[in-house]
N, C-alpha and C. Protein backbone atom coordinates (compact mmCIF):
# COMPACT_ATOMS: atom_id res chain seq x y z
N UNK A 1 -5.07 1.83 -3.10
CA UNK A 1 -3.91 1.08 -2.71
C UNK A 1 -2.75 2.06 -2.47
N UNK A 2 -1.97 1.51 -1.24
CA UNK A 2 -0.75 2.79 -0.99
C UNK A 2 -0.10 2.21 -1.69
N UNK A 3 1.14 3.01 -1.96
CA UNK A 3 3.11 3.02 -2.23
C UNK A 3 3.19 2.01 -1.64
N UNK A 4 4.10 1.30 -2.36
CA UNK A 4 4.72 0.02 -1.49
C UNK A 4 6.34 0.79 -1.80
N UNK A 5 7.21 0.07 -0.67
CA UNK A 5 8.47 0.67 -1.26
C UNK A 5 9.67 -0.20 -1.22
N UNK A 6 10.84 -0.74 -1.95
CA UNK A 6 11.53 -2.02 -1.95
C UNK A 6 12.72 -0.69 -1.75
N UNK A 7 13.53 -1.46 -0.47
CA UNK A 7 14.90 -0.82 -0.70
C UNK A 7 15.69 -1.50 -0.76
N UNK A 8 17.21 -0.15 -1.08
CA UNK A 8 18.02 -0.54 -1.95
C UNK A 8 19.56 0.10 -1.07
N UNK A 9 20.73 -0.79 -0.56
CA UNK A 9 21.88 -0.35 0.00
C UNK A 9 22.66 -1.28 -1.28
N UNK A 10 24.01 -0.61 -0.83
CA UNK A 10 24.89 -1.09 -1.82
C UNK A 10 25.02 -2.75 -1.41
N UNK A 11 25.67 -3.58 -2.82
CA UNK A 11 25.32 -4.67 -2.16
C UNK A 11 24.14 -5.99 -2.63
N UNK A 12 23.26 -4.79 -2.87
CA UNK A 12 21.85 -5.62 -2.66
C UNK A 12 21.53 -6.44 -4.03
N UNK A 13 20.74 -8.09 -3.98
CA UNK A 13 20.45 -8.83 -4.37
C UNK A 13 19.91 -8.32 -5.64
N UNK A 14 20.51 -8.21 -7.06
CA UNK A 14 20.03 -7.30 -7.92
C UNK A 14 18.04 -8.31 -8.25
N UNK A 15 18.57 -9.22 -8.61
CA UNK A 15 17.31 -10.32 -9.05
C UNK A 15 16.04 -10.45 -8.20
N UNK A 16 16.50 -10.30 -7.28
CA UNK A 16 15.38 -10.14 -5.72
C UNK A 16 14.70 -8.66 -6.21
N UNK A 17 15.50 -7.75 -6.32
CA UNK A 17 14.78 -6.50 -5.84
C UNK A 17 14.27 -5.96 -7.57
N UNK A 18 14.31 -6.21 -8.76
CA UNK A 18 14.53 -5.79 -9.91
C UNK A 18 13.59 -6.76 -10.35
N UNK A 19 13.23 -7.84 -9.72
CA UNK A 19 11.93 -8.96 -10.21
C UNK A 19 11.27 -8.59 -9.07
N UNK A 20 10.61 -7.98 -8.12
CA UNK A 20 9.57 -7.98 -7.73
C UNK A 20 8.94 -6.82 -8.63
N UNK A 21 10.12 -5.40 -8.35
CA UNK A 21 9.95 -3.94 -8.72
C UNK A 21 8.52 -4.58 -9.96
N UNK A 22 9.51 -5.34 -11.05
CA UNK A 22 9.23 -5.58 -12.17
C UNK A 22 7.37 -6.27 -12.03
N UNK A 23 7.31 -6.98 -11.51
CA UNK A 23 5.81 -7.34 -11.49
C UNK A 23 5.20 -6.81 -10.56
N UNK A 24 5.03 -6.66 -9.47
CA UNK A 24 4.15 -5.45 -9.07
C UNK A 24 3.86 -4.34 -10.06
N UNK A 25 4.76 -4.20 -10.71
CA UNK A 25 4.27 -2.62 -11.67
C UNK A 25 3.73 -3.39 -12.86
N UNK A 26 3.87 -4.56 -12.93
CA UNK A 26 2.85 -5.05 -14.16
C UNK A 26 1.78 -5.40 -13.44
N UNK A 27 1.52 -5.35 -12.13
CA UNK A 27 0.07 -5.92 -11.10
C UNK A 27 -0.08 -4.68 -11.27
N UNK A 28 0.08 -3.32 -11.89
CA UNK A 28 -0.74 -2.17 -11.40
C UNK A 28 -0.24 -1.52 -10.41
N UNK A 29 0.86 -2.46 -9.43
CA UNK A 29 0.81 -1.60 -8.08
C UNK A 29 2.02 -0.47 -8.33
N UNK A 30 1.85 0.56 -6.77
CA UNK A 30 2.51 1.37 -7.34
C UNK A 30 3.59 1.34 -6.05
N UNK A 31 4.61 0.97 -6.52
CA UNK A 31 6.15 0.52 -5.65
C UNK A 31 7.37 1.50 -6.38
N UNK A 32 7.81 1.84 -5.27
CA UNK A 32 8.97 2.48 -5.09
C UNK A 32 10.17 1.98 -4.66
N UNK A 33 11.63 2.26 -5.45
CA UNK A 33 12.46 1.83 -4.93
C UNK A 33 12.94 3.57 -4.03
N UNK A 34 14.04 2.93 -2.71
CA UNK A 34 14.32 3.74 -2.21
C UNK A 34 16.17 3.32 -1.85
N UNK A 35 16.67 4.63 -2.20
CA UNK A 35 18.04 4.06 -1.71
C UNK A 35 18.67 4.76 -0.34
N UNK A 36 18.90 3.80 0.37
CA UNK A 36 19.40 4.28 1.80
C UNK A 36 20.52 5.48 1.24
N UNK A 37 21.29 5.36 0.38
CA UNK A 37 22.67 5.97 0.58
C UNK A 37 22.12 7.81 0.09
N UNK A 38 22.95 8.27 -0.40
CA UNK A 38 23.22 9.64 -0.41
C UNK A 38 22.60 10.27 -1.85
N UNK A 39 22.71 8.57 -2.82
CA UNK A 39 22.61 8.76 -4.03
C UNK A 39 21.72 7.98 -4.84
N UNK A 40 21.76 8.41 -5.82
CA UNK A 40 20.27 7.54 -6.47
C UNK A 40 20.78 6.46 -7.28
N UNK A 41 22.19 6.43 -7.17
CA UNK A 41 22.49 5.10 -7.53
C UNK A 41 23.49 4.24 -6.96
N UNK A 42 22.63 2.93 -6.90
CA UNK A 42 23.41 1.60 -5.90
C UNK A 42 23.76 0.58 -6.66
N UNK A 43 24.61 0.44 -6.28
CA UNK A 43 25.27 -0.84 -6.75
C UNK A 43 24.92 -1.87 -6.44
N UNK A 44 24.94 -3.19 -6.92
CA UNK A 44 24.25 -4.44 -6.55
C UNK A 44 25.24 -5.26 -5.99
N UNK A 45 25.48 -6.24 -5.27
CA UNK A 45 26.20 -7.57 -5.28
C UNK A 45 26.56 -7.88 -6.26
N UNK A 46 26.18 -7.93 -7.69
CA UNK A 46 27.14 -8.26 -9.13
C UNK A 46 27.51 -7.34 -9.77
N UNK A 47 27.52 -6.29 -9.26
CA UNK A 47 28.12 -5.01 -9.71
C UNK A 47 27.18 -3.85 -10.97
N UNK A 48 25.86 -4.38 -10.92
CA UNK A 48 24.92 -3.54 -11.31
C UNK A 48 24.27 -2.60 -10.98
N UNK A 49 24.71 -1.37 -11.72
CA UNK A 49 24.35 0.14 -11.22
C UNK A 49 22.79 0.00 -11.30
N UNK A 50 22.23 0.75 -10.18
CA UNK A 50 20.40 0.60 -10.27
C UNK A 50 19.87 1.97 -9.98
N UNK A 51 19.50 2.54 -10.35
CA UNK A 51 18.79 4.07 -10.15
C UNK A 51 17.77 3.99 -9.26
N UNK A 52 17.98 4.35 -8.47
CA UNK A 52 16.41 4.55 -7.00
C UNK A 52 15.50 5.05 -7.51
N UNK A 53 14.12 5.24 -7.38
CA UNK A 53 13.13 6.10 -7.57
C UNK A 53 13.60 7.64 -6.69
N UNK A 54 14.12 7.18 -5.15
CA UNK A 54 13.45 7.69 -4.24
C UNK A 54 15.46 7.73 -3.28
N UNK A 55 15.42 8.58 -2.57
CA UNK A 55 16.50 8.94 -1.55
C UNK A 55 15.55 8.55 -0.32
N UNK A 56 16.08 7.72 0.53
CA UNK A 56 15.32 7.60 2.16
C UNK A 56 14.94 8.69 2.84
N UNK A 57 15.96 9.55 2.82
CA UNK A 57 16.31 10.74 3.57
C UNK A 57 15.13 12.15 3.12
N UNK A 58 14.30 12.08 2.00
CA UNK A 58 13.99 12.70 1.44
C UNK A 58 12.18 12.03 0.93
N UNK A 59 12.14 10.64 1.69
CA UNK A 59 11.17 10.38 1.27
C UNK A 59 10.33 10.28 3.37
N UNK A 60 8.66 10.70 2.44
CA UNK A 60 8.07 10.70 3.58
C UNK A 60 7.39 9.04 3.68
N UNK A 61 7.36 8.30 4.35
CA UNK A 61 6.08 7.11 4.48
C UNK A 61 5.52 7.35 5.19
N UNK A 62 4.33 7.24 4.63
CA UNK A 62 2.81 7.12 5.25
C UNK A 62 2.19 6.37 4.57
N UNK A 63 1.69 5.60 6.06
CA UNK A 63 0.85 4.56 5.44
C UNK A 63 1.62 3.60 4.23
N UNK A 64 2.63 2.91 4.18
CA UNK A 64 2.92 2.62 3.04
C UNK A 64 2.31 0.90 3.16
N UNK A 65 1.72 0.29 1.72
CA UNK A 65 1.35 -0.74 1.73
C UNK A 65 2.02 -2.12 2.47
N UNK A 66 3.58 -1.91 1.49
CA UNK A 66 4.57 -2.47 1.48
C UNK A 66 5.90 -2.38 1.65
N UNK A 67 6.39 -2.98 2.88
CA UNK A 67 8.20 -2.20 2.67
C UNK A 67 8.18 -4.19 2.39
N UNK A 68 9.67 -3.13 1.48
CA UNK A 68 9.78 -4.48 0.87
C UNK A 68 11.56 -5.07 0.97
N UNK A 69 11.93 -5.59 1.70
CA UNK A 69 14.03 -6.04 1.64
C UNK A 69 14.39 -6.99 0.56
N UNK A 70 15.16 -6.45 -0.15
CA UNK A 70 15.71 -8.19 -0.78
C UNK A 70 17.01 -7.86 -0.32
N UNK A 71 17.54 -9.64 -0.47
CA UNK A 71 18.95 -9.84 0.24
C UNK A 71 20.08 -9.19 -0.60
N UNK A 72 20.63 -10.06 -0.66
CA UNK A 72 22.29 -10.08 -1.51
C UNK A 72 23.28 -9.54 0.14
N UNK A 73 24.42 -9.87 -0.11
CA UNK A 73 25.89 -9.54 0.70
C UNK A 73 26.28 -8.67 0.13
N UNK A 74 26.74 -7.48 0.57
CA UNK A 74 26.12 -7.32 2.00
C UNK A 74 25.55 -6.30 1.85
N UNK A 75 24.37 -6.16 1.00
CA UNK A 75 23.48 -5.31 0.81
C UNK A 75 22.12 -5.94 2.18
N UNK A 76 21.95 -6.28 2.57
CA UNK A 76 21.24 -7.13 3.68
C UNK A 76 21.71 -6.56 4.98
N UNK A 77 23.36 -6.72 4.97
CA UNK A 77 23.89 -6.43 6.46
C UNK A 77 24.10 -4.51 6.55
N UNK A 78 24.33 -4.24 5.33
CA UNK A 78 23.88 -2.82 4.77
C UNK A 78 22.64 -2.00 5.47
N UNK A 79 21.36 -2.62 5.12
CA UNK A 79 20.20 -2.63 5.33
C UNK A 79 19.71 -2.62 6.90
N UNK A 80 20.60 -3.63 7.56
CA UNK A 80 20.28 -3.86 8.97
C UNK A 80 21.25 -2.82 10.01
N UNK A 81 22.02 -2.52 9.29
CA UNK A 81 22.90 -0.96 9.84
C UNK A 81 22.10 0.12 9.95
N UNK A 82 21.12 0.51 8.66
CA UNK A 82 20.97 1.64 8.91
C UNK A 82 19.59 1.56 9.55
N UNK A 83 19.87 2.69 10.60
CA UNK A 83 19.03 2.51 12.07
C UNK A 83 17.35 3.01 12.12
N UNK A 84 17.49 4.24 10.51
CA UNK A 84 16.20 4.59 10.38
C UNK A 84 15.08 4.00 9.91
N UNK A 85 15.42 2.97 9.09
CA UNK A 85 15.00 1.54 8.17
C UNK A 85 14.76 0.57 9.26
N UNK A 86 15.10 0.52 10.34
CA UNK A 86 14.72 -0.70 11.32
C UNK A 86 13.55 -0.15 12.09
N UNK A 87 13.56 1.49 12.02
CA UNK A 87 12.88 1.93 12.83
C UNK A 87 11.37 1.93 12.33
N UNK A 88 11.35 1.82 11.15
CA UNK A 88 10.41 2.35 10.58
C UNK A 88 9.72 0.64 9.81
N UNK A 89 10.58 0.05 10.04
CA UNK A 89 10.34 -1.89 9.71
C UNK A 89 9.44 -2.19 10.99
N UNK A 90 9.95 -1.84 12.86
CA UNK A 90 9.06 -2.20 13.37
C UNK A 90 7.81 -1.34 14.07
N UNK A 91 7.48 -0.05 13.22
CA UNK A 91 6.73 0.30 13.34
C UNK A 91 5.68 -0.08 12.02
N UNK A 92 6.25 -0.09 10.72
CA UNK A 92 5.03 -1.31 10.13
C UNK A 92 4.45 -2.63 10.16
N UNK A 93 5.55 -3.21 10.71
CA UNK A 93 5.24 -4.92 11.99
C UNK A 93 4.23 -4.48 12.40
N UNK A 94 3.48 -3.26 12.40
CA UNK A 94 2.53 -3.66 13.91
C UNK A 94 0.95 -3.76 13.51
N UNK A 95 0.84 -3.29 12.36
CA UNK A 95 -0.25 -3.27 11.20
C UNK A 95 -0.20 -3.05 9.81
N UNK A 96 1.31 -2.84 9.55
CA UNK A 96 1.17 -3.42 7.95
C UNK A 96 1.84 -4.60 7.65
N UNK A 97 2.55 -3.99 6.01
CA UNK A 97 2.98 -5.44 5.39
C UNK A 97 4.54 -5.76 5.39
N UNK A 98 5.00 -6.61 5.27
CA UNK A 98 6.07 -6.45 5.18
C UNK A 98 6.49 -7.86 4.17
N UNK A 99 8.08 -7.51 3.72
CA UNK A 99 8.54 -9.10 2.83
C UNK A 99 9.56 -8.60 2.67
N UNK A 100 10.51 -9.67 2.98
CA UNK A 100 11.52 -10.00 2.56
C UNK A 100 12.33 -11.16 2.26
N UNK A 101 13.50 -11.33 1.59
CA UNK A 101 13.91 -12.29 0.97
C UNK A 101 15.04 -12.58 1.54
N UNK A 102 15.90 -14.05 1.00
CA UNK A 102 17.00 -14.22 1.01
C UNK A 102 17.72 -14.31 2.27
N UNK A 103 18.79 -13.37 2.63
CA UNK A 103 19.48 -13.36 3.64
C UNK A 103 18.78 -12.03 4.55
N UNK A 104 17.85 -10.95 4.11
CA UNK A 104 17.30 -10.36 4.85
C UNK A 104 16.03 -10.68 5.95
N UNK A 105 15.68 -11.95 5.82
CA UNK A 105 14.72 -12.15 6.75
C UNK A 105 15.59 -12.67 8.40
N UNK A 106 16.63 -12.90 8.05
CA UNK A 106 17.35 -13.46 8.75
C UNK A 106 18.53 -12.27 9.40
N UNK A 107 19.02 -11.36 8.88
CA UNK A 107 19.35 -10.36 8.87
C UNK A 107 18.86 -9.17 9.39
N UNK A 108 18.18 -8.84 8.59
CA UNK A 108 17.25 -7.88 8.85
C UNK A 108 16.20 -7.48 9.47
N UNK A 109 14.96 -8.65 9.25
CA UNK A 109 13.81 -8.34 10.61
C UNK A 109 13.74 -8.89 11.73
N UNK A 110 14.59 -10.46 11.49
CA UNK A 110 15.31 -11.27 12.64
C UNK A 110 15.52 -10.75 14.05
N UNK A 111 16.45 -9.94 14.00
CA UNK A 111 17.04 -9.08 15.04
C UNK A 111 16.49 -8.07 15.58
N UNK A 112 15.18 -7.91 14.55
CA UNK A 112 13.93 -7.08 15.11
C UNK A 112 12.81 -7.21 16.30
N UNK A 113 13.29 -8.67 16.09
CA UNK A 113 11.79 -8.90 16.12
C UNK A 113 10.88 -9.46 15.76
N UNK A 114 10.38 -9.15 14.67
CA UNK A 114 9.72 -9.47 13.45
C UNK A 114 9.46 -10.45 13.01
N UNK A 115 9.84 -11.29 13.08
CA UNK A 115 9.55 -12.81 12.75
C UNK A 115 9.51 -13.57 14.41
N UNK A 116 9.85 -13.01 15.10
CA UNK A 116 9.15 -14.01 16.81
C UNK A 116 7.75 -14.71 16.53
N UNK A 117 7.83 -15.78 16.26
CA UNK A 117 6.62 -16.87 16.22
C UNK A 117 5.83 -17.21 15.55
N UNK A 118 6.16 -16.52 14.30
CA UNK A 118 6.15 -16.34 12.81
C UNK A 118 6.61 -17.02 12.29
N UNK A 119 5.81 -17.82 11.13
CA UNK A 119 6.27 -19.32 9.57
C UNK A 119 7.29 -18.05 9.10
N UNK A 120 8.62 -18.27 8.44
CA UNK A 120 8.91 -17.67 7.81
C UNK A 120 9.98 -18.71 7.23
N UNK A 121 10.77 -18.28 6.04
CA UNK A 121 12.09 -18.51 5.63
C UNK A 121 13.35 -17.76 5.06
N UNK A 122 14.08 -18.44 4.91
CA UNK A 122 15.23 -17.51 4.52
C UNK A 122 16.39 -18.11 3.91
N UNK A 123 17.62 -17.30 3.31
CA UNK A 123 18.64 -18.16 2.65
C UNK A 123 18.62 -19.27 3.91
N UNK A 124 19.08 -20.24 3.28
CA UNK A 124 19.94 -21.56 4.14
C UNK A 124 21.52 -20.78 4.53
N UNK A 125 21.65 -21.18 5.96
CA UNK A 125 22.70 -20.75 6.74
C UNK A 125 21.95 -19.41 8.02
N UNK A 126 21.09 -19.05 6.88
CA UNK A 126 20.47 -17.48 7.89
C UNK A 126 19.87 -17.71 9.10
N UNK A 127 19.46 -18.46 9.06
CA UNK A 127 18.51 -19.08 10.30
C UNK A 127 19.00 -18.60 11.55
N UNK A 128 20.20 -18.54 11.99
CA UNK A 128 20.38 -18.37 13.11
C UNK A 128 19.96 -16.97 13.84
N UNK A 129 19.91 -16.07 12.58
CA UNK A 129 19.45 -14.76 12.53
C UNK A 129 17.69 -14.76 12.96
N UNK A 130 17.24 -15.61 13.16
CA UNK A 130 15.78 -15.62 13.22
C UNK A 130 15.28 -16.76 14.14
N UNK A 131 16.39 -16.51 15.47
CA UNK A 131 15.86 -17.99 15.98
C UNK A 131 14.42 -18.18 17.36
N UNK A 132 13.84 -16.72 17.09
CA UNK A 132 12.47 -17.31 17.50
C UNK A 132 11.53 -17.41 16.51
N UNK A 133 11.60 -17.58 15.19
CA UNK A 133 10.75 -17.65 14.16
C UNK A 133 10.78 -19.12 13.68
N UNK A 134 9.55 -19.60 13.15
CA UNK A 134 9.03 -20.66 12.90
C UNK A 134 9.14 -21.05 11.63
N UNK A 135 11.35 -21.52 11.78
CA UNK A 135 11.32 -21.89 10.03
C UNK A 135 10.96 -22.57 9.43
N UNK A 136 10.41 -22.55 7.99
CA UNK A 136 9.91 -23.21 7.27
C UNK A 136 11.07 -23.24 6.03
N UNK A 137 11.41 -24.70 5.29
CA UNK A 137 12.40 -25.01 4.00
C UNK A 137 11.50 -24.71 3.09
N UNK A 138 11.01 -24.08 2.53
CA UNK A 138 10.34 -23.45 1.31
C UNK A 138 10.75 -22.42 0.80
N UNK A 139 10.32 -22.21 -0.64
CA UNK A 139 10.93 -21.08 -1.68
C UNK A 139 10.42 -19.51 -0.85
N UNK A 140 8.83 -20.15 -0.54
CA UNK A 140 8.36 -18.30 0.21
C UNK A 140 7.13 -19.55 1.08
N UNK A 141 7.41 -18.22 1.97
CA UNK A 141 6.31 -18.31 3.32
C UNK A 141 5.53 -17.30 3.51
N UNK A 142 3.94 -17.48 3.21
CA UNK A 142 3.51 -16.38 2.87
C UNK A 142 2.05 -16.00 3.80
N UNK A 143 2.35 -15.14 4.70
CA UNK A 143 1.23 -15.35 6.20
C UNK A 143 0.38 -14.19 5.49
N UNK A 144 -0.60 -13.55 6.29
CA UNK A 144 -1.49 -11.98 6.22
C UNK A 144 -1.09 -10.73 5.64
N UNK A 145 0.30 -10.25 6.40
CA UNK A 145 0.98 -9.45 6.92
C UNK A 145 2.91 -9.47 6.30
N UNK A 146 3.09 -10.82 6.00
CA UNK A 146 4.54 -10.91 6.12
C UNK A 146 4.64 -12.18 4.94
N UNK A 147 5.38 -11.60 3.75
CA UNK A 147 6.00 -12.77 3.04
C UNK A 147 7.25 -12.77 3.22
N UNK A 148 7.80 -14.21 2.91
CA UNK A 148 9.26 -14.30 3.20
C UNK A 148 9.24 -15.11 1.99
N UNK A 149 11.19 -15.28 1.03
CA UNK A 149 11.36 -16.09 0.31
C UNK A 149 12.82 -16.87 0.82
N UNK A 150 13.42 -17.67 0.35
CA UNK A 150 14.47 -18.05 0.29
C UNK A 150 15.62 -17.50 -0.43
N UNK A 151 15.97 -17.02 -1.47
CA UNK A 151 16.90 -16.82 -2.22
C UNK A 151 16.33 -16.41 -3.99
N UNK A 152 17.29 -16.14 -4.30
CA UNK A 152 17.01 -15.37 -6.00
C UNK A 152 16.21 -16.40 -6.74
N UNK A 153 16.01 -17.96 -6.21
CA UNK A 153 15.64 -18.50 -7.60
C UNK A 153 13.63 -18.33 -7.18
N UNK A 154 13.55 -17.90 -5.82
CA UNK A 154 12.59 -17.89 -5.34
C UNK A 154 12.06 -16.17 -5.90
N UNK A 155 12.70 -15.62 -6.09
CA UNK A 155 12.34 -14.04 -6.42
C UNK A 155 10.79 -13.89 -7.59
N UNK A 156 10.71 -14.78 -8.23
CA UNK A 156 9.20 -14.47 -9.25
C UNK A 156 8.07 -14.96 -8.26
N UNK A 157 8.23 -16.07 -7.42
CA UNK A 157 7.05 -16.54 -6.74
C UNK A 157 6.94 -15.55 -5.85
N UNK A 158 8.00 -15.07 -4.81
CA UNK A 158 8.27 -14.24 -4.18
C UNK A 158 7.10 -12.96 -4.70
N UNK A 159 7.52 -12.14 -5.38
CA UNK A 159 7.10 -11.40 -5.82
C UNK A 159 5.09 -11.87 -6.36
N UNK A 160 5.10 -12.13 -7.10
CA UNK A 160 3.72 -12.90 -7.17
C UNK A 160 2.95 -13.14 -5.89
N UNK A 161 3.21 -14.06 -4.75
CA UNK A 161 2.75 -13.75 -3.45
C UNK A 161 2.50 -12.32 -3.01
N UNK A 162 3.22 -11.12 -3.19
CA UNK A 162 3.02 -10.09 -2.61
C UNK A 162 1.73 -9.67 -3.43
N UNK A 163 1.68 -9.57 -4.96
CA UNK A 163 0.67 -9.96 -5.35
C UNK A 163 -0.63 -9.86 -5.25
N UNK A 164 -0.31 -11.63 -5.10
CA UNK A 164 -2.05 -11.82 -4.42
C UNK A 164 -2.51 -11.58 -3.39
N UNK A 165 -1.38 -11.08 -2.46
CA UNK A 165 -2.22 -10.55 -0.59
C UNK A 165 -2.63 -9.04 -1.21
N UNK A 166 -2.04 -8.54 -2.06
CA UNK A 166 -2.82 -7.20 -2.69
C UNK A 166 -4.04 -6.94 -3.21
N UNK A 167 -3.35 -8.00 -4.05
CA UNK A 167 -5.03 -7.37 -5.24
C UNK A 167 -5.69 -9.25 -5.52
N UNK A 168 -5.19 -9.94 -5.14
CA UNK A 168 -6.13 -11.23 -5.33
C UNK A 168 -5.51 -12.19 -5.90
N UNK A 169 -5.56 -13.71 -6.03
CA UNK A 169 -5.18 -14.37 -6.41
C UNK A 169 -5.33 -14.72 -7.96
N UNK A 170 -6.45 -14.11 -8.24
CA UNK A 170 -6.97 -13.88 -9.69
C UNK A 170 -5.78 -13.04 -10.54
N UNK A 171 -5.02 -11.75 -9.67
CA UNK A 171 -4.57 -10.83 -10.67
C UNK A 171 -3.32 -11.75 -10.73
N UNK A 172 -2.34 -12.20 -9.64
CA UNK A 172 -0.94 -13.13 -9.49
C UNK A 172 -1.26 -13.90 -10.16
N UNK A 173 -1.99 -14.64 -10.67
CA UNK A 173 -2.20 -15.91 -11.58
C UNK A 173 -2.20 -15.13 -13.63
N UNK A 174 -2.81 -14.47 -13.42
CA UNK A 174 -2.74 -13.55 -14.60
C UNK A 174 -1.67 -13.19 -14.91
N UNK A 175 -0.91 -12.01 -13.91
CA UNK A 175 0.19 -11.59 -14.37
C UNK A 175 1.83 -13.10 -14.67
N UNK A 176 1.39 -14.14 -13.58
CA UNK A 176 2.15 -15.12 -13.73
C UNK A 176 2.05 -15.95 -15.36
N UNK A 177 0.69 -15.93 -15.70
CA UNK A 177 0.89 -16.51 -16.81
C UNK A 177 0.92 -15.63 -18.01
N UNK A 178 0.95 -14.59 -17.65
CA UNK A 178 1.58 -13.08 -18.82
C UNK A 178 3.05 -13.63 -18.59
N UNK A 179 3.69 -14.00 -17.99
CA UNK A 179 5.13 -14.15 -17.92
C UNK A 179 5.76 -15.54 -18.06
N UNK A 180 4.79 -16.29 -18.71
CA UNK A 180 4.60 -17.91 -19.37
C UNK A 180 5.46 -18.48 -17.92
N UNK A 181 4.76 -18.49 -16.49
CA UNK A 181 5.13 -18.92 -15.72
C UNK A 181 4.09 -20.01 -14.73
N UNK A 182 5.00 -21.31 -14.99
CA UNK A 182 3.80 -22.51 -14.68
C UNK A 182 4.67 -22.99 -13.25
N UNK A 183 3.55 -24.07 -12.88
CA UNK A 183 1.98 -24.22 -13.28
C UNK A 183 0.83 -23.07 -13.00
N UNK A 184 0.06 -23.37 -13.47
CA UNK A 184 -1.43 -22.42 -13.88
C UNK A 184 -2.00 -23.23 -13.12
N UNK A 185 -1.78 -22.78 -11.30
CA UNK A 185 -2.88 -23.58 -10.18
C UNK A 185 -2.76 -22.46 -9.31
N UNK A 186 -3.52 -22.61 -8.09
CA UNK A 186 -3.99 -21.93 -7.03
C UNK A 186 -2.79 -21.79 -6.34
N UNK A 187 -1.82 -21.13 -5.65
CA UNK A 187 -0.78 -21.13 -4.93
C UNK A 187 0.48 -21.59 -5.43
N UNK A 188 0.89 -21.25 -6.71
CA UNK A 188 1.89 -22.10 -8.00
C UNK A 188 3.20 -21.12 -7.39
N UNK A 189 2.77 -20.16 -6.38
CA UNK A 189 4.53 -19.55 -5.74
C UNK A 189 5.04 -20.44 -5.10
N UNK A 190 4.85 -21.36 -3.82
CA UNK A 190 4.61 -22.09 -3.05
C UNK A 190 5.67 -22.93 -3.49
């Protein structure tokens, strides 16, 4: 299994990006945060300092499993500025994975591209950011290739979906109920 990697601009949705980090690395997987800026530490939308794994500028991808956006204001519109991060979003559109949350699906791969004709979702209001994509009002929308969530309260299912397109629906159900998180059924992100 490759690096997956969740980034991080000032701004950004602390709960989105700090609950996936968090279970993927209890799924085993091995995810990286990366911070666009200069420094290895970003500030969140509620004013929580977060230590990067990783500097953009300094990191190579290849092959990476997973790039991964979470929202927050204006860590999202942050995200969709910087030009090397878009570049490298629709060159994994084309055979890998991708997910994002919140106000970044709408934001961020929206304007890409990326969601053209594609189930996806996003905060309520974002939509307009994604208007050849095929919205769906759900917590996460979760295709082959591309999960999407709605907002922070969606961030554990969120995360869990990425999950099971990894390693199986067997391990997301496990690690979900390691984290006394119900119901205990087939697709319980949903």
């Amino acid at each position: 299994m490759n690096t997956s990697y969740l980034f991080l601009a000032a701004g950004f949705e602390e709960i989105e990006a700090l609950t996936v980090v968090d279970v993927l690395r209890r799924a085993g997987m091995d995810i990286k945060t990366v911070s666009i800026t200069d420094s290895h530490t970003v500030i969140g939308a509620h004013g929580i300092p977060v230590k990067a794994d990783l500097l953009y500028d300094k990191t190579d991808f290849i092959t990476p499993e997973w790039l991964i956006i979470p929202g927050g204001m204006p860590g999202a519109e942050n995200l969709s500025k910087f030009a090397p991060l878009n570049t490298l979003l629709i060159n994994q559109a084309v055979s890998g994975k991708i997910a994002a949350i919140c106000a970044s699906p709408g934001v961020v791969l929206g304007p890409l591209g990326i969601l053209d004709g594609k189930e996806a979702t996003c905060y309520p209001g974002f939509e307009k950011g994604m208007p050849a994509a095929i919205h769906r009002d759900s917590p996460v929308v979760a295709l082959d290739r591309l999960v999407t969530a709605n907002g922070p309260s969606a961030a554990l299912r969120f995360a869990l979906a990425i999950v099971a397109n990894s390693m199986g629906e067997s391990v997301a159900q496990e690690v979900g109920a390691g984290m006394l998180f119900y119901p205990k059924r087939v697709n319980f992100y949903f």
